[in-house]
C-alpha atoms as a PDB file:
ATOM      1  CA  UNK A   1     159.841 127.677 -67.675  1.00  0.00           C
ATOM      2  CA  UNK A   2     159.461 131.005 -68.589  1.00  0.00           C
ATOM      3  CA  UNK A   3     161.206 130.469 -71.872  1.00  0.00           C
ATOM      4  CA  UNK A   4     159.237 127.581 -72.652  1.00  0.00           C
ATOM      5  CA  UNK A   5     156.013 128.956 -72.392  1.00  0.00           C
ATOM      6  CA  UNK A   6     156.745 131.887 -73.782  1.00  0.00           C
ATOM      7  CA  UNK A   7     157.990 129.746 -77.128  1.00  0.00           C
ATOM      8  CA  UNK A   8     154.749 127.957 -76.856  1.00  0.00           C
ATOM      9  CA  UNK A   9     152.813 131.076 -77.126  1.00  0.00           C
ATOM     10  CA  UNK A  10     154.387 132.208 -80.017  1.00  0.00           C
ATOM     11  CA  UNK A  11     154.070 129.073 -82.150  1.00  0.00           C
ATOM     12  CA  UNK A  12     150.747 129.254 -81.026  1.00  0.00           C
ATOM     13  CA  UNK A  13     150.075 132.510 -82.237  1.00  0.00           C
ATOM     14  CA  UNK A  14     152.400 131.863 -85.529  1.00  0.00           C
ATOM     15  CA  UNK A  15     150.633 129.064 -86.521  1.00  0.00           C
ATOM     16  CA  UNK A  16     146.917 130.116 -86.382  1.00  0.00           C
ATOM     17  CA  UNK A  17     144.267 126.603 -87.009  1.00  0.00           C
ATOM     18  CA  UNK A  18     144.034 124.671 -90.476  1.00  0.00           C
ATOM     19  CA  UNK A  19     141.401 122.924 -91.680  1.00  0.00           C
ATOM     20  CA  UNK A  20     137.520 123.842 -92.762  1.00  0.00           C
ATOM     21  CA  UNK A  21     135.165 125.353 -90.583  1.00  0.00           C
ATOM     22  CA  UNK A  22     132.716 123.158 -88.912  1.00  0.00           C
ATOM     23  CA  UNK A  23     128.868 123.772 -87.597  1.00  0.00           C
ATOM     24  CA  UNK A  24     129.665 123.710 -83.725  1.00  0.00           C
ATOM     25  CA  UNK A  25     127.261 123.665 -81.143  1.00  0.00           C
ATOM     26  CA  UNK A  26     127.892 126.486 -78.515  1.00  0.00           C
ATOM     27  CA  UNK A  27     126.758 124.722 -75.350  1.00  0.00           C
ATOM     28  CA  UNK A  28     129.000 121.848 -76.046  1.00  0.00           C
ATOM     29  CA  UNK A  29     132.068 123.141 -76.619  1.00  0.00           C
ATOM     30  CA  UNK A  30     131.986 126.138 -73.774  1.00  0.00           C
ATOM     31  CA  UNK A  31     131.065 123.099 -71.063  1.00  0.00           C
ATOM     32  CA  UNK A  32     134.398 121.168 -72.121  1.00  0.00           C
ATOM     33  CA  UNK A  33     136.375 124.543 -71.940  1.00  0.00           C
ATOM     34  CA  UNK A  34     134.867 125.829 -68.943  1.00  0.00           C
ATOM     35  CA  UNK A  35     135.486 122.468 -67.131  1.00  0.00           C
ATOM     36  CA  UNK A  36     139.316 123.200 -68.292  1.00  0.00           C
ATOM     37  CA  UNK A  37     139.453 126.944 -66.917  1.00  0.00           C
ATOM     38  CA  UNK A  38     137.560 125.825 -63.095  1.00  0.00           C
ATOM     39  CA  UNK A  39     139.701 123.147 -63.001  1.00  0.00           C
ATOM     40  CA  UNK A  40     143.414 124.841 -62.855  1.00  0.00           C
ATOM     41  CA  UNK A  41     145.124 124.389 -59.286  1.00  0.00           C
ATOM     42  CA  UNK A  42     145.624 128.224 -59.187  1.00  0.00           C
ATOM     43  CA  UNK A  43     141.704 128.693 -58.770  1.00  0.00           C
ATOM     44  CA  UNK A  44     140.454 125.515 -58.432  1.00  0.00           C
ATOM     45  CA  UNK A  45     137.875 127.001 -55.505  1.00  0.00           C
ATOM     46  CA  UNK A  46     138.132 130.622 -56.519  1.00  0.00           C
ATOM     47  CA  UNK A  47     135.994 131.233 -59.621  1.00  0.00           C
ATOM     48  CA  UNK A  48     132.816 130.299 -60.802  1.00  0.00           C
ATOM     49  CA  UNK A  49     131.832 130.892 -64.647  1.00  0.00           C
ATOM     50  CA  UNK A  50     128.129 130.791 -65.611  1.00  0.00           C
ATOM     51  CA  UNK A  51     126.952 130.717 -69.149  1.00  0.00           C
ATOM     52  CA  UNK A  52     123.359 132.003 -70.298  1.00  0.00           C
ATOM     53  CA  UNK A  53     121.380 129.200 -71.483  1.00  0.00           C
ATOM     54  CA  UNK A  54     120.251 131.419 -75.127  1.00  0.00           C
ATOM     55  CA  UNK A  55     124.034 131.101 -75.396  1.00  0.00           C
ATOM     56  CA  UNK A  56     124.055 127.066 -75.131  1.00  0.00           C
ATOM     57  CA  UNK A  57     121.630 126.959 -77.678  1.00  0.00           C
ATOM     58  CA  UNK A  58     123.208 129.130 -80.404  1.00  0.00           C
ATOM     59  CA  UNK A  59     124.975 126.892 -83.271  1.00  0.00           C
ATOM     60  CA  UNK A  60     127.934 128.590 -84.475  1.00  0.00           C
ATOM     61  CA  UNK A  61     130.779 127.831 -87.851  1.00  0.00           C
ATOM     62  CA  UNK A  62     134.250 128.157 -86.783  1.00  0.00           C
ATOM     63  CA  UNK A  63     137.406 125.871 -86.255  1.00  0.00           C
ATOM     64  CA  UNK A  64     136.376 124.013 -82.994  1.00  0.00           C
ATOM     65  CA  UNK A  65     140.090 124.159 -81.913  1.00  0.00           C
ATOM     66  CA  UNK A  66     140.212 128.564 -82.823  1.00  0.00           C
ATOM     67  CA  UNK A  67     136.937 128.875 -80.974  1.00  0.00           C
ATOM     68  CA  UNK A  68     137.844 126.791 -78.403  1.00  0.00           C
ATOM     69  CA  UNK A  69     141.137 128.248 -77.520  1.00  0.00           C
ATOM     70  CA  UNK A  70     139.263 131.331 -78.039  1.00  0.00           C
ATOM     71  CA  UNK A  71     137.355 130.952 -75.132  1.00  0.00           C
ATOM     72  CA  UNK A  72     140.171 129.609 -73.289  1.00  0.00           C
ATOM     73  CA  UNK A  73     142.106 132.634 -73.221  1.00  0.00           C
ATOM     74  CA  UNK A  74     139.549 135.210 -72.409  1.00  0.00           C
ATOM     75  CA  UNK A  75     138.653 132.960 -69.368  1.00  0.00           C
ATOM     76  CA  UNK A  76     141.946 132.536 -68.184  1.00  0.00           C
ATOM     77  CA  UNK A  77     143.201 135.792 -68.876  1.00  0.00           C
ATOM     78  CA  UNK A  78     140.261 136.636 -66.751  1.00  0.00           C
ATOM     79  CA  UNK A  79     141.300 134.802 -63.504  1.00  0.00           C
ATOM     80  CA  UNK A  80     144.790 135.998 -64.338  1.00  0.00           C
ATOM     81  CA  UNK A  81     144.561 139.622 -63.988  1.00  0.00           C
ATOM     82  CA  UNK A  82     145.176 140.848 -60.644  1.00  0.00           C
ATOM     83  CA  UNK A  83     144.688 145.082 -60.125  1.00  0.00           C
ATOM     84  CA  UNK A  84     146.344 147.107 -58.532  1.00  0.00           C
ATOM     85  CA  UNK A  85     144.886 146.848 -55.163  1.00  0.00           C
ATOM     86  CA  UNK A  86     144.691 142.587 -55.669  1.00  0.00           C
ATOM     87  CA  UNK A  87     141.324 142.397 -56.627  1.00  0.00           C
ATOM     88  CA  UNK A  88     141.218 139.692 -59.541  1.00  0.00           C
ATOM     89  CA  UNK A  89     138.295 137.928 -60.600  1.00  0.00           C
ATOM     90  CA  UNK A  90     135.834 135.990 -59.081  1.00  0.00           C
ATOM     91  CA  UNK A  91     132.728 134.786 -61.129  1.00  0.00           C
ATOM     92  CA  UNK A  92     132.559 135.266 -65.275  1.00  0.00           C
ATOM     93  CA  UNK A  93     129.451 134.942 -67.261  1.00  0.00           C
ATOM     94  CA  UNK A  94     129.514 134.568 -71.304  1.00  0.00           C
ATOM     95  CA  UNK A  95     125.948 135.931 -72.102  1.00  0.00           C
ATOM     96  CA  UNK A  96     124.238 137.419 -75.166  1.00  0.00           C
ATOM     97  CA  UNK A  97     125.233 140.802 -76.461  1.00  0.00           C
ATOM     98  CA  UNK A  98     123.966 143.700 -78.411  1.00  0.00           C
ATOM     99  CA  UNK A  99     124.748 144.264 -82.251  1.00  0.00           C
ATOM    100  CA  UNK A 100     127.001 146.513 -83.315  1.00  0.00           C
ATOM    101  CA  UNK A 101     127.066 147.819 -86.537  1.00  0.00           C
ATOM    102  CA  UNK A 102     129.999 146.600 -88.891  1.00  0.00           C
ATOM    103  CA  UNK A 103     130.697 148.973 -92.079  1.00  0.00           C
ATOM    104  CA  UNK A 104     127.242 150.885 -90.830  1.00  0.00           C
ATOM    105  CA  UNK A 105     124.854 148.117 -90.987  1.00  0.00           C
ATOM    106  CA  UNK A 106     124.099 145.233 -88.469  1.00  0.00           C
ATOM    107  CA  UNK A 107     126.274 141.925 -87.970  1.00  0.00           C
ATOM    108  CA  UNK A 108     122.977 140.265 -88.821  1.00  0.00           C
ATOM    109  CA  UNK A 109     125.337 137.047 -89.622  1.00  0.00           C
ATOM    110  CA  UNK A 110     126.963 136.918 -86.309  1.00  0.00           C
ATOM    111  CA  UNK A 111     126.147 135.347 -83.126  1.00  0.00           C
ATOM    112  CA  UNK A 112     127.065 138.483 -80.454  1.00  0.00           C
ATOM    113  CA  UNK A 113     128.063 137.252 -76.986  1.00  0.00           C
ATOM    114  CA  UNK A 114     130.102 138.781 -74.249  1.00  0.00           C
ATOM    115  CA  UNK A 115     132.918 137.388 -71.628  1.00  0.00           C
ATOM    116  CA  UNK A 116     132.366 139.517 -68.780  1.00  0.00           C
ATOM    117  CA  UNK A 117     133.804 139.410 -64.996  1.00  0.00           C
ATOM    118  CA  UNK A 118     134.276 140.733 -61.847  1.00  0.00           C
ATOM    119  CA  UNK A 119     137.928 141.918 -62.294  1.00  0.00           C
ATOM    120  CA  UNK A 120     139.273 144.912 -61.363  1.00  0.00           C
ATOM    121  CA  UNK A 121     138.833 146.175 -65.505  1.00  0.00           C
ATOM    122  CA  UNK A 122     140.622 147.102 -68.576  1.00  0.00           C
ATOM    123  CA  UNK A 123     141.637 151.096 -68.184  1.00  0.00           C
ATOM    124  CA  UNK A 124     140.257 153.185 -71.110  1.00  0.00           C
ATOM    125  CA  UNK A 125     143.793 153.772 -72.620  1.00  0.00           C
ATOM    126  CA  UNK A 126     144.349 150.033 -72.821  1.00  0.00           C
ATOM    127  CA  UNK A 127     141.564 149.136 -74.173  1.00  0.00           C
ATOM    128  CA  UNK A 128     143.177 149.605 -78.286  1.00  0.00           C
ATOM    129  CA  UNK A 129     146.585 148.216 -77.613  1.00  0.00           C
ATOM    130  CA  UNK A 130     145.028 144.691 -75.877  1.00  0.00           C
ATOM    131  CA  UNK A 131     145.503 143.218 -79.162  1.00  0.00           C
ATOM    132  CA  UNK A 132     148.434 143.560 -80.338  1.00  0.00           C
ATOM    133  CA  UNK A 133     151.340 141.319 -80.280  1.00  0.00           C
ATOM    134  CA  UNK A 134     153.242 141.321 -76.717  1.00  0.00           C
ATOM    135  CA  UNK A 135     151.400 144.116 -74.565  1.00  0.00           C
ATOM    136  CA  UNK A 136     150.447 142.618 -71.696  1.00  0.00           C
ATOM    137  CA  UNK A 137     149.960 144.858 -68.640  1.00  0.00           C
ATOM    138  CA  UNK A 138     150.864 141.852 -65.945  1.00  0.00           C
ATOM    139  CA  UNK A 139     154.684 142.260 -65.014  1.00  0.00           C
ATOM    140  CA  UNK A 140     154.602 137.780 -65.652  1.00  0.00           C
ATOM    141  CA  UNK A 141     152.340 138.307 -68.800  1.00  0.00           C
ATOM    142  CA  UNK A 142     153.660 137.974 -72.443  1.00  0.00           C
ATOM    143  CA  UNK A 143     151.176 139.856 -73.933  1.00  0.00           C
ATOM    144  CA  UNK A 144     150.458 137.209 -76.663  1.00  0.00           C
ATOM    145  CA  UNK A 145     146.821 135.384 -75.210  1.00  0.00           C
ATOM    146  CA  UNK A 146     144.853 137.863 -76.970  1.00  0.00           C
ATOM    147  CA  UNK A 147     146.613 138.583 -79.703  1.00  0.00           C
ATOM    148  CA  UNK A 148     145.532 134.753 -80.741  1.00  0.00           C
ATOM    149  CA  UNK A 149     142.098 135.300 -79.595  1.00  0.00           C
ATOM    150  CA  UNK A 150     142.057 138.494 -82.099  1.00  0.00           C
ATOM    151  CA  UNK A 151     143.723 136.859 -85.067  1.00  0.00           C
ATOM    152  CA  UNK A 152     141.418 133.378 -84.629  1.00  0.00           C
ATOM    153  CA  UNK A 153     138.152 135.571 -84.440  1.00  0.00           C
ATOM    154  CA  UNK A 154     138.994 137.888 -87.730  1.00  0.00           C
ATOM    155  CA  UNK A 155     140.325 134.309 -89.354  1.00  0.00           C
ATOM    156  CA  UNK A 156     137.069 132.996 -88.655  1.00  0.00           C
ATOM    157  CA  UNK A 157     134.897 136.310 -89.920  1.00  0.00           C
ATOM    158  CA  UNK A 158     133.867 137.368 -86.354  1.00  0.00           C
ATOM    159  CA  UNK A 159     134.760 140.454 -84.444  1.00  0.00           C
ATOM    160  CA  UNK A 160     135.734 140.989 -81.395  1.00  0.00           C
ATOM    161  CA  UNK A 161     136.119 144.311 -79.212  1.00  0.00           C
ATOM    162  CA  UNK A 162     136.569 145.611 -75.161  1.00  0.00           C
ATOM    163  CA  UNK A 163     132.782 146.766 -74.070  1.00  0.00           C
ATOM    164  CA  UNK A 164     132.904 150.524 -72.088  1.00  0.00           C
ATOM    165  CA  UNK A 165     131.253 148.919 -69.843  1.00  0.00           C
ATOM    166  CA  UNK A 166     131.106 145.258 -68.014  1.00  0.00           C
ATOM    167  CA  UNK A 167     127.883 144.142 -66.289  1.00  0.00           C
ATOM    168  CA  UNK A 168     130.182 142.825 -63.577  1.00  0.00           C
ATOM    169  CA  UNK A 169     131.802 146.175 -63.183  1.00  0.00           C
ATOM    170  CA  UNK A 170     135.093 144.028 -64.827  1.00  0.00           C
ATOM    171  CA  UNK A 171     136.505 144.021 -68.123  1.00  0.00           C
ATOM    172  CA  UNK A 172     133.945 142.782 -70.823  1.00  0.00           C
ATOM    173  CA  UNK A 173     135.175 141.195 -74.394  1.00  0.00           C
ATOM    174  CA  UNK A 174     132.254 141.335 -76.660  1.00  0.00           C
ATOM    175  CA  UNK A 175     132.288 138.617 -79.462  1.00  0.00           C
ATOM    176  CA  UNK A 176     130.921 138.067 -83.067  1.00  0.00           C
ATOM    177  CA  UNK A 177     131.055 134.246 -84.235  1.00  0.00           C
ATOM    178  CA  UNK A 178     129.440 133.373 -87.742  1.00  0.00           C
ATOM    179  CA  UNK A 179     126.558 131.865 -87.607  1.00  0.00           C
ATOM    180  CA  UNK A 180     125.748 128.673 -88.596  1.00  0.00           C
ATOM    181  CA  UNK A 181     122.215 127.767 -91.210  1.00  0.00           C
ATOM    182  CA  UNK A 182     121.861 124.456 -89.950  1.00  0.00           C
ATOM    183  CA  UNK A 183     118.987 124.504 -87.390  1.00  0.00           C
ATOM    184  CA  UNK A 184     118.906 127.907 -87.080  1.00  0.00           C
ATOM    185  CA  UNK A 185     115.148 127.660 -86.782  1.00  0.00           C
ATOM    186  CA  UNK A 186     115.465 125.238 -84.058  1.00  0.00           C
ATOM    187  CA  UNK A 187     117.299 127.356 -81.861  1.00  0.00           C
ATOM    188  CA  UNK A 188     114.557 127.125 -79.042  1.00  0.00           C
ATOM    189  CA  UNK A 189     114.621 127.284 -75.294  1.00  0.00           C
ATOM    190  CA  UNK A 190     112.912 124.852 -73.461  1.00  0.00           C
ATOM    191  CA  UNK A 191     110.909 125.574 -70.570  1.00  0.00           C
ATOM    192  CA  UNK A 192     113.611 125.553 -68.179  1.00  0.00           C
ATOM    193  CA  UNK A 193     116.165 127.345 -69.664  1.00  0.00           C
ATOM    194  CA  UNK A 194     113.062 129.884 -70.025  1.00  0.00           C
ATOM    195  CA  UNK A 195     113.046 129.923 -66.210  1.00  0.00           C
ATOM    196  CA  UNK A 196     116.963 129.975 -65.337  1.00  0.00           C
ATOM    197  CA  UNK A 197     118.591 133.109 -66.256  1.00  0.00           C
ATOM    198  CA  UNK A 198     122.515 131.803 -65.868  1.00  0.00           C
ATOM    199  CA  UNK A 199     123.578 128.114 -65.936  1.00  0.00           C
ATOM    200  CA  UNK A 200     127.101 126.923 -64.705  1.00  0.00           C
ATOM    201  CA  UNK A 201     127.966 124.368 -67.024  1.00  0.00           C
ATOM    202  CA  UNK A 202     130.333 122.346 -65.076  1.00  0.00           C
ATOM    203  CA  UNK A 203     130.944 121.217 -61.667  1.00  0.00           C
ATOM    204  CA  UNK A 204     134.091 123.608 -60.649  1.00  0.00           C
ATOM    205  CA  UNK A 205     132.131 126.277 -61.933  1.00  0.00           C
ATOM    206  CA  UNK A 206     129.030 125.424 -59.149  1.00  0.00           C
ATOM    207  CA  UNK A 207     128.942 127.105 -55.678  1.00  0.00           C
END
């Protein structure tokens, strides 16, 4: 079993995701992975992921299968991690993010939005070698889930980088997607997403 996922993985990561980039609204596609991540018999009860509602608004151009399994992995990677004294993760949130300068001016293009939990953290040493190829720091872990979360958001023209510090008090991946023109000037919150400051999107996700 551990064979086979392990060669699933890699032809994962090998293979990367053809086709054209597409205009993608945000809200739709985290509700359909979201639903995925709740719904695993590991955690079924366990976690519960909330997304900000100025995130489910945002319009976004990627490869809806990258972005998706983007997501994907940061969430269960997430409710994977267990630290040293058992803590793992409890409750996520995918919420807004500050800019960060890319080449010394602002990622005015990008969308910035952070994966944050309640985890028990990424230690400061890790934090540059999370990336690459087959470091994993779980004694089960293959060390290849964000490796394909790094190479589908450069494909795509994002960025993506591990936050000092998480909101949560976890570990905090902070994302760049491209943005997308078409109704960009629509992207307005009605009156009760004004009022709710985090929103589970799906029904595992709910308390």
């Amino acid at each position: 079993d551990r064979l086979a996922e392990l060669l699933r993985q890699f032809l994962q990561f090998s293979k990367g995701h053809r086709g054209p980039p597409q205009d993608i609204q945000l809200g739709e596609l985290l509700e359909e992975v979201c639903q995925s991540v709740a719904a695993h018999p590991d955690w079924r009860t366990a976690i519960k992921i909330e997304v900000a509602p100025s995130v489910v608004r945002w319009r976004v151009r990627a490869h809806p299968g990258a972005l998706s399994q983007v997501f994907y992995n940061l969430l269960i990677n997430a409710a994977q991690v267990v630290g040293p004294e058992g803590k793992r993760a409890a409750r996520m949130e995918i919420r807004s993010a500050e800019r960060r300068s890319r080449g010394g001016e602002a990622s005015r293009e990008l969308h910035m939005l952070a994966v944050c939990d309640d985890g028990p953290g990424i230690d400061h040493e890790m934090r540059q070698k999370v990336f690459e190829p087959f470091f994993s720091t779980r004694k089960e872990g293959f060390g290849l889930g964000l490796a394909v979360v790094h190479r589908a958001v450069s494909s795509m023209g994002g960025m993506i980088y591990v936050q000092d510090e998480s909101p949560l008090g976890g570990a905090a991946f902070v994302l760049g997607i491209p943005r997308t023109t078409v109704g960009h000037g629509r992207e307005k919150m009605s009156a009760a997403e004004q009022t709710t400051g985090m929103t589970g999107l799906n029904q595992g996700a709910r308390e």
